[in-house]
N, C-alpha and C. Protein backbone atom coordinates (compact mmCIF):
# COMPACT_ATOMS: atom_id res chain seq x y z
N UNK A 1 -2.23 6.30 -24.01
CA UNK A 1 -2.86 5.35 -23.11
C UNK A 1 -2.04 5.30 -21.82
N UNK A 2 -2.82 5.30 -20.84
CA UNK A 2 -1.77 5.40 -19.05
C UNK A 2 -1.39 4.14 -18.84
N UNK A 3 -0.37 3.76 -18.17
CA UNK A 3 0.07 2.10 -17.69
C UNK A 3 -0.68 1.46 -17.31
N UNK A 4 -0.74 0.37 -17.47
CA UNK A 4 -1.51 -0.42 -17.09
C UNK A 4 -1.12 -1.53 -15.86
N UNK A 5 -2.18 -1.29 -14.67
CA UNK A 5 -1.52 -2.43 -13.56
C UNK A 5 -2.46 -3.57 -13.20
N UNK A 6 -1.84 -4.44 -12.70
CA UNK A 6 -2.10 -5.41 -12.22
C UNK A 6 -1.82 -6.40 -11.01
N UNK A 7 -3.11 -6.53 -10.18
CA UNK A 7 -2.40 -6.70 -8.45
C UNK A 7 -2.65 -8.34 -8.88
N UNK A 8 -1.55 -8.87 -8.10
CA UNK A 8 -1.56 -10.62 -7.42
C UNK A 8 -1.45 -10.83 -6.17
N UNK A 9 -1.46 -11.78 -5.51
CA UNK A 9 -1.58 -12.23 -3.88
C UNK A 9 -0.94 -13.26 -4.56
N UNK A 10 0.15 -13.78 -3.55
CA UNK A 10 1.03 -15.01 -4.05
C UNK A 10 0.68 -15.78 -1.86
N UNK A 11 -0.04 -16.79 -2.05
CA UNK A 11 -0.09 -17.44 -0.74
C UNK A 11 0.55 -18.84 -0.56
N UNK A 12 0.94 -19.13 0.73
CA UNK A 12 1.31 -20.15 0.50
C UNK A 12 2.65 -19.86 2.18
N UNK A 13 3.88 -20.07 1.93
CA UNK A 13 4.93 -20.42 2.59
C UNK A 13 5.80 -19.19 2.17
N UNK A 14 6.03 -18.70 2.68
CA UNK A 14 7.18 -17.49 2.27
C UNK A 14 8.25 -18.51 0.82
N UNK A 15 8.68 -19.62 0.70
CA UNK A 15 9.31 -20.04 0.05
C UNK A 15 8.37 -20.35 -1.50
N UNK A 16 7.17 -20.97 -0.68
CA UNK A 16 6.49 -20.80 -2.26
C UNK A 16 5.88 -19.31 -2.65
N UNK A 17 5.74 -18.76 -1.81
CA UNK A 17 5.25 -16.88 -2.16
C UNK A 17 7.05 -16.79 -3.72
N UNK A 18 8.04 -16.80 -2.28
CA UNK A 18 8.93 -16.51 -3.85
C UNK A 18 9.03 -17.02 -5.04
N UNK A 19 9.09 -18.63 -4.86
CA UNK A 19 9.15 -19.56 -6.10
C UNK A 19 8.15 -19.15 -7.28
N UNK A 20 6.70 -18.71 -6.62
CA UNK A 20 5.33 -18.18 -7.66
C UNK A 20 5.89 -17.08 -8.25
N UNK A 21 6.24 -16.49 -7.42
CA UNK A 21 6.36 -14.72 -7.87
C UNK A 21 7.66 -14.52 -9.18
N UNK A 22 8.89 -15.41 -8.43
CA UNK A 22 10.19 -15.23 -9.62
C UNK A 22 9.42 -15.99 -10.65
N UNK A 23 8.48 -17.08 -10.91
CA UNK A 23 7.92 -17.81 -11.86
C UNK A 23 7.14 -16.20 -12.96
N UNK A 24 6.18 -15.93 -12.41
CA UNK A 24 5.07 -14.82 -12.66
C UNK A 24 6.16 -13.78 -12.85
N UNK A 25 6.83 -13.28 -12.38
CA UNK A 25 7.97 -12.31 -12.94
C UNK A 25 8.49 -12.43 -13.84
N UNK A 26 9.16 -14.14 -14.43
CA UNK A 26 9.93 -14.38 -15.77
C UNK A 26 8.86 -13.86 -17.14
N UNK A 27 7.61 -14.68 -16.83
CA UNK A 27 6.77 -15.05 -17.71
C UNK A 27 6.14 -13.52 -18.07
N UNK A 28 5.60 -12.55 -17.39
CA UNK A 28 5.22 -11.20 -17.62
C UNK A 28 6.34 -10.51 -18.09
N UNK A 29 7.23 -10.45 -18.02
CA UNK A 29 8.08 -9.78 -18.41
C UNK A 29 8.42 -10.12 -20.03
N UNK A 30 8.52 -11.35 -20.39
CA UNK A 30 8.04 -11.02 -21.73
C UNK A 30 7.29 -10.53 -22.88
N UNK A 31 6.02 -9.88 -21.59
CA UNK A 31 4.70 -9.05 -22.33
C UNK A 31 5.39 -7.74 -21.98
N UNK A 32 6.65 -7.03 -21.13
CA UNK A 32 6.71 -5.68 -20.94
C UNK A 32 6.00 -5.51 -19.65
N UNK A 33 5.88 -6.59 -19.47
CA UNK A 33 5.49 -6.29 -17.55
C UNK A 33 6.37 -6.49 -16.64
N UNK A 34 6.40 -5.22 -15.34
CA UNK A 34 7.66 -5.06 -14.60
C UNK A 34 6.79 -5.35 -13.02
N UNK A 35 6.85 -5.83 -12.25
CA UNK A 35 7.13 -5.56 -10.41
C UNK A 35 6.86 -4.40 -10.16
N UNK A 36 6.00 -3.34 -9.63
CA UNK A 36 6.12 -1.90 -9.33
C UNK A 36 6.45 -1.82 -7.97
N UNK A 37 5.66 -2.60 -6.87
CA UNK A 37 5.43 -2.50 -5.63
C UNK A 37 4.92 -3.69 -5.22
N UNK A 38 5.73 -4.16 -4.16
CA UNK A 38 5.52 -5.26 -3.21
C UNK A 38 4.76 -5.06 -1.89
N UNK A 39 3.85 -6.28 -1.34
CA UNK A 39 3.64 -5.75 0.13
C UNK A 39 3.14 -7.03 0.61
N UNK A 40 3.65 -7.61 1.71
CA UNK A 40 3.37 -8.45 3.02
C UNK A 40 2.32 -8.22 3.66
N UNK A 41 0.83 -8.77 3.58
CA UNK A 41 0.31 -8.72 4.98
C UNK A 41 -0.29 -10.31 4.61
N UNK A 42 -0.90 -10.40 6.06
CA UNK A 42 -2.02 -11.37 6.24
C UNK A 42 -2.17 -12.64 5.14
N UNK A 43 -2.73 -12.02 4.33
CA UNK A 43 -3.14 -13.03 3.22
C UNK A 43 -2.09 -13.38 2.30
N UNK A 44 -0.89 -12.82 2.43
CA UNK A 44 0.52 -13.39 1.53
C UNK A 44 1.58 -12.07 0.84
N UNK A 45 1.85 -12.70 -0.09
CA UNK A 45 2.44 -11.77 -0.85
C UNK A 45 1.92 -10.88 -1.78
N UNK A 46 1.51 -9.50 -1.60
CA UNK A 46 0.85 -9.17 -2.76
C UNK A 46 1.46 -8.13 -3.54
N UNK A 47 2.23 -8.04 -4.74
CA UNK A 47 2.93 -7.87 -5.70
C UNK A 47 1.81 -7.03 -7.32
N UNK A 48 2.03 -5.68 -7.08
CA UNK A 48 1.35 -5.21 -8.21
C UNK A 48 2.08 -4.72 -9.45
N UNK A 49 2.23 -5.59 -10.17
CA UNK A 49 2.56 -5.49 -12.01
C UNK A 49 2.33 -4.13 -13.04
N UNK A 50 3.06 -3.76 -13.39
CA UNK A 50 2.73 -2.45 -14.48
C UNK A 50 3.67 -2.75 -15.68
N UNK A 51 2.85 -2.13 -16.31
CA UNK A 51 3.34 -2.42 -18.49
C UNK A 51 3.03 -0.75 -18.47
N UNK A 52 3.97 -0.33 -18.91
CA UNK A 52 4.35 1.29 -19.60
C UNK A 52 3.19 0.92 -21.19
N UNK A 53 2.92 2.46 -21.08
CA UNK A 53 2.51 2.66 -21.96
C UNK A 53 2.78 1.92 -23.24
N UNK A 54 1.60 1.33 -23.90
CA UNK A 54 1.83 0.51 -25.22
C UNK A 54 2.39 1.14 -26.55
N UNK A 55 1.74 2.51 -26.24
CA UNK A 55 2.07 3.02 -27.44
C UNK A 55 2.56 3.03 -28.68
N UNK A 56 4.09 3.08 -28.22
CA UNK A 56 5.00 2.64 -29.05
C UNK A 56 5.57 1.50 -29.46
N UNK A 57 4.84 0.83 -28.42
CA UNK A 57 5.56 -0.58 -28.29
C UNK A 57 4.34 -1.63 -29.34
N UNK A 58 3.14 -1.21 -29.47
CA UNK A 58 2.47 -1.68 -30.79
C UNK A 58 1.28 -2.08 -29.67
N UNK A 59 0.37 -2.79 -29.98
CA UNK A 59 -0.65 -3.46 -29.25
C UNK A 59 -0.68 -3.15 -27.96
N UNK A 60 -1.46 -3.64 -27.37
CA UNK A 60 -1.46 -4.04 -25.80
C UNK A 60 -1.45 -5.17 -25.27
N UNK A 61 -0.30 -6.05 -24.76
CA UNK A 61 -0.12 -7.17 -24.51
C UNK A 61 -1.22 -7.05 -23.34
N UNK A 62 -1.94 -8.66 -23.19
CA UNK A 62 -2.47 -9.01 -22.28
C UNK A 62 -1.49 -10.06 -20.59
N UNK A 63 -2.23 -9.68 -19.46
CA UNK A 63 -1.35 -10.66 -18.88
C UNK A 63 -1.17 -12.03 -19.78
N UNK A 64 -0.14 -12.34 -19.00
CA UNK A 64 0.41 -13.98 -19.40
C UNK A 64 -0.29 -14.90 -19.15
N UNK A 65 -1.04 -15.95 -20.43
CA UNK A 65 -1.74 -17.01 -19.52
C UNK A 65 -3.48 -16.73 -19.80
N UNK A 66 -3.43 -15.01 -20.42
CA UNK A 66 -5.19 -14.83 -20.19
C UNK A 66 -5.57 -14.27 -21.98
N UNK A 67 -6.95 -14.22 -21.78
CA UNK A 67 -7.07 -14.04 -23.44
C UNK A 67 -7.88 -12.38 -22.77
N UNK A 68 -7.63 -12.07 -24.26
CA UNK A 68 -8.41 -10.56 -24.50
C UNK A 68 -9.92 -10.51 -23.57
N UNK A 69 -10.44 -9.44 -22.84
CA UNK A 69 -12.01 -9.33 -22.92
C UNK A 69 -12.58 -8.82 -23.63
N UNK A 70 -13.72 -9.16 -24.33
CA UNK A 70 -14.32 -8.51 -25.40
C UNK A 70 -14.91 -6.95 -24.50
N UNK A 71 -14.48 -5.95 -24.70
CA UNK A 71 -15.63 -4.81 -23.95
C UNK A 71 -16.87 -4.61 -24.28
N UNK A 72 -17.32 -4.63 -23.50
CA UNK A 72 -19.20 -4.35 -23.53
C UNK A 72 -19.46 -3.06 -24.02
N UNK A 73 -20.55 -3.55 -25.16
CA UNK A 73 -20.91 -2.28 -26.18
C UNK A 73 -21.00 -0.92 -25.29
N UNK A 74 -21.18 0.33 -25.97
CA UNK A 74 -21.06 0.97 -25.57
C UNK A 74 -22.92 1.04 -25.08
N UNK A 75 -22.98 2.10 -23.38
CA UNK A 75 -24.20 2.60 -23.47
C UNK A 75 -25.46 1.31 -23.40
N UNK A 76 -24.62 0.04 -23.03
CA UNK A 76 -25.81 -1.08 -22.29
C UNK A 76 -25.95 -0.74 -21.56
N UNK A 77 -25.15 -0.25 -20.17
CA UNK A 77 -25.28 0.08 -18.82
C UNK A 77 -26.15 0.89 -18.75
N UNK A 78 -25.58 1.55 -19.09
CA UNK A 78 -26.72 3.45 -18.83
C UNK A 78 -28.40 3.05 -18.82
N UNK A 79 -28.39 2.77 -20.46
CA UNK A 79 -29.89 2.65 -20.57
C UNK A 79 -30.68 1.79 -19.20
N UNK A 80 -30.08 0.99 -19.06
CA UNK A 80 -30.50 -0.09 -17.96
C UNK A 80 -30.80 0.24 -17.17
N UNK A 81 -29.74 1.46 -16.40
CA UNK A 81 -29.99 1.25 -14.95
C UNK A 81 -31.06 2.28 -14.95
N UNK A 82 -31.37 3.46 -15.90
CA UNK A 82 -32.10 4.24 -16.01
C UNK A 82 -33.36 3.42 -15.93
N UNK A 83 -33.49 2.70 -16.81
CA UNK A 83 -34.64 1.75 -16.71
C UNK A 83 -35.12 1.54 -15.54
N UNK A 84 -34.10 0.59 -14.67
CA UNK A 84 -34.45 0.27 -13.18
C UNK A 84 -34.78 1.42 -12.24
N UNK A 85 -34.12 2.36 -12.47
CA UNK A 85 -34.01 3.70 -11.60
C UNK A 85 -35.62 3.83 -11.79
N UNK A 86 -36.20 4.00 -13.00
CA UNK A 86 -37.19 4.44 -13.46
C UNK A 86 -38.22 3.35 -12.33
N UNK A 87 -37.89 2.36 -12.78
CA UNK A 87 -38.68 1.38 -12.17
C UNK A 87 -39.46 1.28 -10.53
N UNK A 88 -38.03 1.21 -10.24
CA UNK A 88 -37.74 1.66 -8.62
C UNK A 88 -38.77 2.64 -8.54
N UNK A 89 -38.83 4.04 -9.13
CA UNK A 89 -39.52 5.10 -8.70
C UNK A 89 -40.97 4.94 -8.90
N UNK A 90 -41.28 3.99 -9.79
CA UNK A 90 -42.53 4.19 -10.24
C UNK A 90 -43.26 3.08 -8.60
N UNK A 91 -42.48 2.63 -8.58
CA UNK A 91 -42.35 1.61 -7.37
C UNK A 91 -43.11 2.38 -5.96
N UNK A 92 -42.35 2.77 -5.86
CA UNK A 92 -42.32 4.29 -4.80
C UNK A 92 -43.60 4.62 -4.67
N UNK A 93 -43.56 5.12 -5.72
CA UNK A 93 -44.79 6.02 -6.10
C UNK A 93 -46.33 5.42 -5.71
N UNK A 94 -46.36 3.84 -6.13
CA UNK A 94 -47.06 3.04 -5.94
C UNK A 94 -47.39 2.82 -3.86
N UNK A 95 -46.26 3.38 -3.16
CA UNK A 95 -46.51 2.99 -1.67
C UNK A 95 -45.09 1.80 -1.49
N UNK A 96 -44.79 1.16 -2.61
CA UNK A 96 -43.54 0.17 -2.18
C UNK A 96 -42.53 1.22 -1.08
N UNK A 97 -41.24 0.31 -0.69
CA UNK A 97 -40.32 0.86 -0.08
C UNK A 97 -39.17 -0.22 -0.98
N UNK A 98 -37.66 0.37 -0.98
CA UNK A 98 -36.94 -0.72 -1.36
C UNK A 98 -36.27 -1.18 -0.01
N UNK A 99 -36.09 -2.82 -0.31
CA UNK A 99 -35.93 -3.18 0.74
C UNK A 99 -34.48 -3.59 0.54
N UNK A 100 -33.84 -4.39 -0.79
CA UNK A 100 -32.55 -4.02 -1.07
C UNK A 100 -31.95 -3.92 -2.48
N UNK A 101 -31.05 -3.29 -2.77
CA UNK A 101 -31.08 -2.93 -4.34
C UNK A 101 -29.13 -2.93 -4.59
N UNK A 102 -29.03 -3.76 -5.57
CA UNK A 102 -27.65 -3.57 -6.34
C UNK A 102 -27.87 -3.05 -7.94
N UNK A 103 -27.00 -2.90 -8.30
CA UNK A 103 -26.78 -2.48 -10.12
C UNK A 103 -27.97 -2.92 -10.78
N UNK A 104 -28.14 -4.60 -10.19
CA UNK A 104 -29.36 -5.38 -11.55
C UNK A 104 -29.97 -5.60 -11.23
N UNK A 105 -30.41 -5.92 -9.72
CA UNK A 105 -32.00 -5.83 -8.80
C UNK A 105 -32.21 -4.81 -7.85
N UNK A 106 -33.18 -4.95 -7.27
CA UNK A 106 -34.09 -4.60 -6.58
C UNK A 106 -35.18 -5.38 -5.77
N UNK A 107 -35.20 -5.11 -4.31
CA UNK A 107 -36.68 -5.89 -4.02
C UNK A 107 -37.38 -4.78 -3.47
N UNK A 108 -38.40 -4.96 -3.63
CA UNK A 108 -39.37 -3.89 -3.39
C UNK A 108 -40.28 -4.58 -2.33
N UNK A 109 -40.84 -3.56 -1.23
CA UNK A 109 -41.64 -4.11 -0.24
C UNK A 109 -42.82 -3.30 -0.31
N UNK A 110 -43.93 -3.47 0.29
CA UNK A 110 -45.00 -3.25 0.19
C UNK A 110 -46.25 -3.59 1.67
N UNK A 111 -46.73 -3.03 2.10
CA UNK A 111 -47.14 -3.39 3.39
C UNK A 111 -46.09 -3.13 5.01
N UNK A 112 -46.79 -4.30 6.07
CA UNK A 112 -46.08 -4.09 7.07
C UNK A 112 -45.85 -5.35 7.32
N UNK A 113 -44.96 -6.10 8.63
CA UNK A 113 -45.58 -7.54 9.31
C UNK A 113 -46.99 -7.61 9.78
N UNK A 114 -47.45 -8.68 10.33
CA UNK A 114 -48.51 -9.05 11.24
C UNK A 114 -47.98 -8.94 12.38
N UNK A 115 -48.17 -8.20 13.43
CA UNK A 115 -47.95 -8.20 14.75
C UNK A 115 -48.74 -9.43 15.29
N UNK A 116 -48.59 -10.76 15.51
CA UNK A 116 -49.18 -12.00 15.52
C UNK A 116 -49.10 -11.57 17.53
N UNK A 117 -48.23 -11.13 17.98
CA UNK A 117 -48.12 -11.42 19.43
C UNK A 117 -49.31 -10.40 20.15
N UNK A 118 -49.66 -9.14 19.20
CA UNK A 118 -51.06 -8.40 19.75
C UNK A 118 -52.35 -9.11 19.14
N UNK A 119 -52.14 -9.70 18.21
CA UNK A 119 -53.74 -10.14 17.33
C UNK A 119 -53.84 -11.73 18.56
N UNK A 120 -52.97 -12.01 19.63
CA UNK A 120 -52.66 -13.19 20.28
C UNK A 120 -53.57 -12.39 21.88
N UNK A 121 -52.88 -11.54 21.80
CA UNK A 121 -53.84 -10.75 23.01
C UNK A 121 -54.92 -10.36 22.85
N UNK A 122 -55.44 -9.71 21.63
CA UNK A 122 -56.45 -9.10 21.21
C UNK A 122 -57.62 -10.60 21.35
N UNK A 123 -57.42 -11.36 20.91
CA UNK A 123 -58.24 -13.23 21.03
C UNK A 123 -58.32 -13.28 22.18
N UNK A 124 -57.24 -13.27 23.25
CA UNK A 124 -57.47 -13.97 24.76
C UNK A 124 -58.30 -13.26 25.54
N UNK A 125 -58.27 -11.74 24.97
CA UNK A 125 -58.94 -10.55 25.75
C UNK A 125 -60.73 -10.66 25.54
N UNK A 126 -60.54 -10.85 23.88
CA UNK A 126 -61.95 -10.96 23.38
C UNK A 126 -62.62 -12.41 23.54
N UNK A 127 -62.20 -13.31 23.87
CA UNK A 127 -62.66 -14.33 24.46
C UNK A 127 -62.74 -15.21 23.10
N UNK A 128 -61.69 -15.21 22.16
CA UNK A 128 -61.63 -15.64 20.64
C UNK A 128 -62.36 -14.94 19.75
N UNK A 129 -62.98 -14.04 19.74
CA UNK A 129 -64.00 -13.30 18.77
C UNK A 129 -63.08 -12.69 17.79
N UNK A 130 -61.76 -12.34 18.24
CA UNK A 130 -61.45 -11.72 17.68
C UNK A 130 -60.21 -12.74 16.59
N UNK A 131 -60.09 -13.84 16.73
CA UNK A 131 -59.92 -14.89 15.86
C UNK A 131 -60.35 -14.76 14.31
N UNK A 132 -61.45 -14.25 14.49
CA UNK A 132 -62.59 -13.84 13.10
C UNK A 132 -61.47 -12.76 12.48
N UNK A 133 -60.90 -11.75 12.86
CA UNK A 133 -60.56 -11.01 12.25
C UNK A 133 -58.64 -11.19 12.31
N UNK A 134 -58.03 -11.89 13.10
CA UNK A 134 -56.74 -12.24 13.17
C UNK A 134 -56.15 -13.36 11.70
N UNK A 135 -57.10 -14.36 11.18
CA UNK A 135 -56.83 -15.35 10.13
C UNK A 135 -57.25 -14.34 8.97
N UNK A 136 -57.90 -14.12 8.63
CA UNK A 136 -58.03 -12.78 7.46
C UNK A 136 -56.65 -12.24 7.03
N UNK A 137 -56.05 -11.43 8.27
CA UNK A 137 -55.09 -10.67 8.56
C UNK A 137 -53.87 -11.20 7.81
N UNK A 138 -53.57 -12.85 8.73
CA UNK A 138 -52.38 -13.48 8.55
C UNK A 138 -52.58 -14.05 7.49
N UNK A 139 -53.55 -14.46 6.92
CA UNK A 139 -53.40 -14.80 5.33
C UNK A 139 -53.63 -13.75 4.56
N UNK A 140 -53.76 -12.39 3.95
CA UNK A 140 -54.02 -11.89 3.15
C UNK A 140 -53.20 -10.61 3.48
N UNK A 141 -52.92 -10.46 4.20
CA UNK A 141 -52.30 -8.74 5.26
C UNK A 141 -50.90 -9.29 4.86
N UNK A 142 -49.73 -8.12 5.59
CA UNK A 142 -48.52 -8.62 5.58
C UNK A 142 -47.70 -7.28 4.51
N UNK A 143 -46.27 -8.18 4.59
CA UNK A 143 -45.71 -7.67 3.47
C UNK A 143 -45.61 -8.62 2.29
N UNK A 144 -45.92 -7.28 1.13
CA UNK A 144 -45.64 -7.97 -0.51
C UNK A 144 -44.39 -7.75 -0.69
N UNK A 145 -43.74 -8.82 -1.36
CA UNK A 145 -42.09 -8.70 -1.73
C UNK A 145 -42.44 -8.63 -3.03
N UNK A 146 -41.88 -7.80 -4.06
CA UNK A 146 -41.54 -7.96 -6.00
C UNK A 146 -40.45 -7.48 -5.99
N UNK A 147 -39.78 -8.49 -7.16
CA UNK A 147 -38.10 -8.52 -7.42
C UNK A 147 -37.95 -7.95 -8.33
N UNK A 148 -37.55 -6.85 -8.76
CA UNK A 148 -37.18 -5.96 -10.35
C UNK A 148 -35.58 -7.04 -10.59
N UNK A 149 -35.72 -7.11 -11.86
CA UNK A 149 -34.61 -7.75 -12.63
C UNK A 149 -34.48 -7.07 -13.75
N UNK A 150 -33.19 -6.41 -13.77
CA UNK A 150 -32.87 -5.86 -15.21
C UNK A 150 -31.51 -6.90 -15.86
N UNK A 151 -31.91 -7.44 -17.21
CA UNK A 151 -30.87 -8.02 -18.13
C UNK A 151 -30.10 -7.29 -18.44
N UNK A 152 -29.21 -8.06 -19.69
CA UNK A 152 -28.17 -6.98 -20.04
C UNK A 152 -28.70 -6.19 -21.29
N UNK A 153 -29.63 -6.17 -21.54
CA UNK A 153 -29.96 -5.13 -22.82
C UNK A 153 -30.68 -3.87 -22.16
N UNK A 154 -31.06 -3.94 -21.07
CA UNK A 154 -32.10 -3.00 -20.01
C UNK A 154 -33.47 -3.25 -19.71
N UNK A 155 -33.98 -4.35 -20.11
CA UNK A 155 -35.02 -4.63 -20.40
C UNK A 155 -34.94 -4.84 -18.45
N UNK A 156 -35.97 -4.50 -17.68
CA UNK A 156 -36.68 -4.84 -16.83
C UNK A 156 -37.52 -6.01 -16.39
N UNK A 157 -38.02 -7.04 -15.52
CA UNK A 157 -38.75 -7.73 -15.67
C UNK A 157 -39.23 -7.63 -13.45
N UNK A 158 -40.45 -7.72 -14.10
CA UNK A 158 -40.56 -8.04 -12.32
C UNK A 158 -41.65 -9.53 -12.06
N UNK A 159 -41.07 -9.48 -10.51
CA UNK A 159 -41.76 -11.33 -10.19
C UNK A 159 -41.52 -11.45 -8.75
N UNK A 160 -42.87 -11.35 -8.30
CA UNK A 160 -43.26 -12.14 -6.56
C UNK A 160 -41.84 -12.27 -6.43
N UNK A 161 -41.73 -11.78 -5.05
CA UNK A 161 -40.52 -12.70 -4.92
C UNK A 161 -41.05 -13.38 -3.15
């Protein structure tokens, strides 16, 4: 197993940056955690932690202070995003566009705006006649927004957004 690290930011007063850090130094070090590399900018002190290989040393101590994470089964991810991927495309396919997309959503667009400032000229020109066909437009025309949502099992769900 490779070392394991761990970054901190210690903020505050150069005096409390040290006071935190010799604190967080005593206390890790009883798990086999050492100081690797220090560095000063902006936001404080930031100090990154490494534990040598467990190997031999039995277990893998956790930082000081924190409990185990359970790891996520194997192969939730995958299926999922395939799912969404899938989704997305079928999306596509349909005429949508995506409009923005992370890991677990998606919004999907569909249509265009109403150009309200020509359907505004198009009325003054036509002497309002063309009113008849501008309210149609702005209520029913436009863009469609739908939100893809994938859970954590992969399951997909979509909804107006």
């Amino acid at each position: 197993m490779p070392d394991q690290t761990r970054a901190k930011v210690y903020s505050g007063t150069p005096d409390e940056q040290a006071a935190a850090f010799k604190a967080d130094r005593q206390a890790a070090a009883q798990y086999g955690w050492k100081p690797a590399q220090e560095e000063r900018s902006a936001e404080g002190l930031r100090v990154i932690f490494q534990r040598p290989d467990p190997g031999a040393d039995g277990p893998v101590a956790n930082w000081p202070g924190t409990q185990p994470k359970a790891a996520p089964p194997p192969d939730t991810a995958a299926p999922g995003r395939f799912a969404l991927s899938q989704m997305i495309a079928a999306y596509v396919a349909r005429g949508y566009r995506v409009q923005s997309q992370d890991a677990w959503t998606a919004v999907m667009v569909k249509g265009h705006r109403v150009n309200h400032l020509l359907h505004l000229i198009l009325t003054i020109v036509t002497g309002g006649l063309w009113l008849f066909v501008w309210v149609p437009v702005a209520m029913f025309g436009g863009e469609r927004r739908t939100l893809l949502t994938m859970d954590g099992t992969g399951t997909v769900y979509e909804q107006p957004a």
